[in-house]
C-alpha atoms as a PDB file:
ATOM      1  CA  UNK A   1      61.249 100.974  95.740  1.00  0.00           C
ATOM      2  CA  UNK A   2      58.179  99.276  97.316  1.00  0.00           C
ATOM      3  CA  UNK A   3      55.625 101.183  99.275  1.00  0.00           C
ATOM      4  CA  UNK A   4      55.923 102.816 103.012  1.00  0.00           C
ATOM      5  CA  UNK A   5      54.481  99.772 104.744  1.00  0.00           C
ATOM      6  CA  UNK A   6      56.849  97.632 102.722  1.00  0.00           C
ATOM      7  CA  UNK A   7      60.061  99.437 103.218  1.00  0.00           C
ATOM      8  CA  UNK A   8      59.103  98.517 107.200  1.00  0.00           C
ATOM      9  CA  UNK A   9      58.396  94.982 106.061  1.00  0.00           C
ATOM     10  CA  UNK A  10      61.873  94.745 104.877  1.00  0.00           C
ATOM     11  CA  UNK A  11      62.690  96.365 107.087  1.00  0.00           C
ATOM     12  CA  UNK A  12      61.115  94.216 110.042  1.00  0.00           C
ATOM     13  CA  UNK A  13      62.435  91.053 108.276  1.00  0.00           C
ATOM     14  CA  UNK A  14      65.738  92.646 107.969  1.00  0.00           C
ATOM     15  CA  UNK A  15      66.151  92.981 111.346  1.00  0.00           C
ATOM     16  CA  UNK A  16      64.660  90.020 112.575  1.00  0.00           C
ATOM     17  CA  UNK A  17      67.026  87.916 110.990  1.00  0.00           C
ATOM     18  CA  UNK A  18      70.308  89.829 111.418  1.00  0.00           C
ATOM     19  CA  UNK A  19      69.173  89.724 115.295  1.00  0.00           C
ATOM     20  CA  UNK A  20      69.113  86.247 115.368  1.00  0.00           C
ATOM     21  CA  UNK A  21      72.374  85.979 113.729  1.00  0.00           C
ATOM     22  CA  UNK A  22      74.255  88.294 116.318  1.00  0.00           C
ATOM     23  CA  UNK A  23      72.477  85.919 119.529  1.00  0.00           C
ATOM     24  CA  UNK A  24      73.684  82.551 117.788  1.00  0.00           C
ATOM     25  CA  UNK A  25      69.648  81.688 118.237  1.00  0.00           C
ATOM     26  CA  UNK A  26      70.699  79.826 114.581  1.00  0.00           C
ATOM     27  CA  UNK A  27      72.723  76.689 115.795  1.00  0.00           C
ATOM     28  CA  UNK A  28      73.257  75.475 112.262  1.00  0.00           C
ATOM     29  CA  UNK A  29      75.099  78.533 111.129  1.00  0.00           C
ATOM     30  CA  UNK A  30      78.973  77.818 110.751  1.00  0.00           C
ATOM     31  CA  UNK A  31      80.539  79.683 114.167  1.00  0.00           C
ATOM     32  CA  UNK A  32      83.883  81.037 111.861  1.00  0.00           C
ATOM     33  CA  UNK A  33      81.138  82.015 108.799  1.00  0.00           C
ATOM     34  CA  UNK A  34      80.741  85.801 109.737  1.00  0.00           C
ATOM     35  CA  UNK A  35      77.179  85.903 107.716  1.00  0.00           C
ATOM     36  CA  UNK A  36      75.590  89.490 107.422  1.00  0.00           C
ATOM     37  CA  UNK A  37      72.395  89.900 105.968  1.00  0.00           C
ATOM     38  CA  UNK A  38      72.839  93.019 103.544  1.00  0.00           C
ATOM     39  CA  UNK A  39      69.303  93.498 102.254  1.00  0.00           C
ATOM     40  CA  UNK A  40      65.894  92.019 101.669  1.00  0.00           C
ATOM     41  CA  UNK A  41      63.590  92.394  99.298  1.00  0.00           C
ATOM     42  CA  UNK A  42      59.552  91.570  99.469  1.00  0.00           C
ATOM     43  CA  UNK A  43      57.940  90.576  96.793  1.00  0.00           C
ATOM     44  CA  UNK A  44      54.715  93.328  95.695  1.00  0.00           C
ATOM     45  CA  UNK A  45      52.370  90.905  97.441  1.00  0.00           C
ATOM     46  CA  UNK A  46      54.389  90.513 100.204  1.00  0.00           C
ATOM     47  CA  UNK A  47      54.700  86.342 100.080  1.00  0.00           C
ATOM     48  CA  UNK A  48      58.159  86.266  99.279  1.00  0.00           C
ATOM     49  CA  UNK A  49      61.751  87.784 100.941  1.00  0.00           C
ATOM     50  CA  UNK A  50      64.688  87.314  99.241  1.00  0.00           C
ATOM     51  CA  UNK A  51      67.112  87.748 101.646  1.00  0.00           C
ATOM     52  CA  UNK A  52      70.663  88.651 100.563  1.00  0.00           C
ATOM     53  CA  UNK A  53      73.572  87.665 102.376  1.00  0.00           C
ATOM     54  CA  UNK A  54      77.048  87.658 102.697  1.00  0.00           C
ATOM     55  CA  UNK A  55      79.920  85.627 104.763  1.00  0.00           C
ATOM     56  CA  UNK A  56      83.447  85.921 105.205  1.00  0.00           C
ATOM     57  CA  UNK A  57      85.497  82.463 103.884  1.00  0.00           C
ATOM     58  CA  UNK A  58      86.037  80.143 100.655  1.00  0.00           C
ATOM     59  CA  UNK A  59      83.325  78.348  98.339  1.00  0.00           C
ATOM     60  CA  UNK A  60      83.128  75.219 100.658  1.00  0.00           C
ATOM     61  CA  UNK A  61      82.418  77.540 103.753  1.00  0.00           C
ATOM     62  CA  UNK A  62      79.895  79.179 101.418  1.00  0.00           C
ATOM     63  CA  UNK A  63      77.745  75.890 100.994  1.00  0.00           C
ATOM     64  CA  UNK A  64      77.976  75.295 104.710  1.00  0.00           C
ATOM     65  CA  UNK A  65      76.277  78.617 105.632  1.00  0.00           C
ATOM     66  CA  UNK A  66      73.898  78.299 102.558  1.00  0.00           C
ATOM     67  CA  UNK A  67      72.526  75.085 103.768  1.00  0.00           C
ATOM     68  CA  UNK A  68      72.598  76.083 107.564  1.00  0.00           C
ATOM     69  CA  UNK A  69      69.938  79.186 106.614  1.00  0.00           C
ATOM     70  CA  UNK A  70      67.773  76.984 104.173  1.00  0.00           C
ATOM     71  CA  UNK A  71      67.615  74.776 107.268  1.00  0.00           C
ATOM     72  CA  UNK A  72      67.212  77.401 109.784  1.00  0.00           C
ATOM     73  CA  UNK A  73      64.534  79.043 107.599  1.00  0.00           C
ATOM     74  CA  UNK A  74      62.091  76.843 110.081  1.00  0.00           C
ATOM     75  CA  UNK A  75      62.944  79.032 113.257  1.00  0.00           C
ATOM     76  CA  UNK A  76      63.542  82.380 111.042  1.00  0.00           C
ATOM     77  CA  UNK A  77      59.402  82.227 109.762  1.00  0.00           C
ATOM     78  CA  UNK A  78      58.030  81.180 113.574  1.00  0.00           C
ATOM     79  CA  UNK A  79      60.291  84.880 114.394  1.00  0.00           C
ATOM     80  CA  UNK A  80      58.870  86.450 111.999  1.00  0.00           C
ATOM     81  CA  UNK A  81      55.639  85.203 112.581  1.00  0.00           C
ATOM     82  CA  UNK A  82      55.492  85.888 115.993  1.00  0.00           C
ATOM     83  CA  UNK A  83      57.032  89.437 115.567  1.00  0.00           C
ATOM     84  CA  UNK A  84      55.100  90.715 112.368  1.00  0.00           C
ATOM     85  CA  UNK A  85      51.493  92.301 112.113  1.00  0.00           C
ATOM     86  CA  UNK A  86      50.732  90.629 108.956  1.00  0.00           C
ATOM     87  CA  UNK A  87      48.185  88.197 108.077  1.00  0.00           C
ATOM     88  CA  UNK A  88      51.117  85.950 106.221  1.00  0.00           C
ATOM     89  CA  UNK A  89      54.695  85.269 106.915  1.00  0.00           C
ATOM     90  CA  UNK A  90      56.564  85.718 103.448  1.00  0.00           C
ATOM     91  CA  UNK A  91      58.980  82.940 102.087  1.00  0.00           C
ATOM     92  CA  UNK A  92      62.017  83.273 102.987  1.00  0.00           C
ATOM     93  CA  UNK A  93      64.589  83.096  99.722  1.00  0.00           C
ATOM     94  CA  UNK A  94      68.014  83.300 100.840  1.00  0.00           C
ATOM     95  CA  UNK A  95      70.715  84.500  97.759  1.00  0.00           C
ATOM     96  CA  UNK A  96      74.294  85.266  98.333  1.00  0.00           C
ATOM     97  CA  UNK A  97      74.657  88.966  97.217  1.00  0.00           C
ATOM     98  CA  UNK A  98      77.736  88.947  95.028  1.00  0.00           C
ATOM     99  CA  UNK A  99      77.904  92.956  94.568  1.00  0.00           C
ATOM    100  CA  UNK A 100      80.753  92.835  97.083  1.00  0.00           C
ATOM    101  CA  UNK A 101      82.752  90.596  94.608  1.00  0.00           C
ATOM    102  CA  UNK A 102      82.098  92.158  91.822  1.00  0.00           C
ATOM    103  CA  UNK A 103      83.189  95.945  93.096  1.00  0.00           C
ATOM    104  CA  UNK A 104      86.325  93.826  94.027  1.00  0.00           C
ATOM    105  CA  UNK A 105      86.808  92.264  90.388  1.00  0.00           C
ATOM    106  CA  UNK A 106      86.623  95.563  88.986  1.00  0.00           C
ATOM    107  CA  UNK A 107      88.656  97.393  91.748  1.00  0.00           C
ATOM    108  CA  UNK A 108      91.558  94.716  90.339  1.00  0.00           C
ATOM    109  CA  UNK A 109      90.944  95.111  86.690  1.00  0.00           C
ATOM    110  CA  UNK A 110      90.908  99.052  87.362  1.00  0.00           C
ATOM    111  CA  UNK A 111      94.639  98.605  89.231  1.00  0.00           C
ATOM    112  CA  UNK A 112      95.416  96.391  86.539  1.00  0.00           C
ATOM    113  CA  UNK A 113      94.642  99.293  84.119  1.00  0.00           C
ATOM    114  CA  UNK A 114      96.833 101.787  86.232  1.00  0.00           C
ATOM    115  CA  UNK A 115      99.494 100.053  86.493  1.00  0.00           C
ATOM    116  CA  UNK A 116      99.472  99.193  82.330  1.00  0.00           C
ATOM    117  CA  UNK A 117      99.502 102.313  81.728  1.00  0.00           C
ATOM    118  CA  UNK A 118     101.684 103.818  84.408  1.00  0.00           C
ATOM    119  CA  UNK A 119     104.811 101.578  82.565  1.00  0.00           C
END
């Protein structure tokens, strides 16, 4: 866990980026994609954000939205810029977060176990 001022600098970013999200201010951004950005994380000297993501759709739909924030990541950092106290805008690293799939993998192999053993 990163520092008081950093927390609201994830926070901040956080924000910033679901917010443009929800007002469509990202045209490249595939309309049926559902993206949410789950988290962020700063680097300690605050010049990086990974920013984790997830959308709703298969792999193909996937590439689409990956490429749509790499080339939106233009029009994220002037947002950021213009709405952050700092003396640098961090890189933006976008990652899909792939905790979601993996509670569901082992939700399944968990059912699969029950219902083994229930026969």
């Amino acid at each position: 866990m990163g520092s008081f001022s950093q927390d609201r600098l994830e926070e901040k970013v956080y924000k910033t980026i679901s917010l443009l999200l929800v007002s469509k201010k990202l045209y490249s951004i595939p309309e049926n994609a559902f993206v949410t950005i789950r988290r962020v994380e700063l680097s300690t000297d605050n010049k990086a954000a990974t920013v984790y993501y997830t959308y709703l759709g298969d792999e193909a739909l996937g590439e689409k939205v990956k490429n749509a924030l790499l080339r939106s990541t233009g029009v994220i950092q002037h947002h950021l810029s213009t709405s952050m106290k700092t003396k640098n805008t961090p890189k933006l690293i976008f990652k899909e977060d792939i905790e979601l799939e993996k509670a569901r993998h082992v939700d399944e192999l968990l059912n699969e176990i029950k219902a083994h053993n229930s026969l």
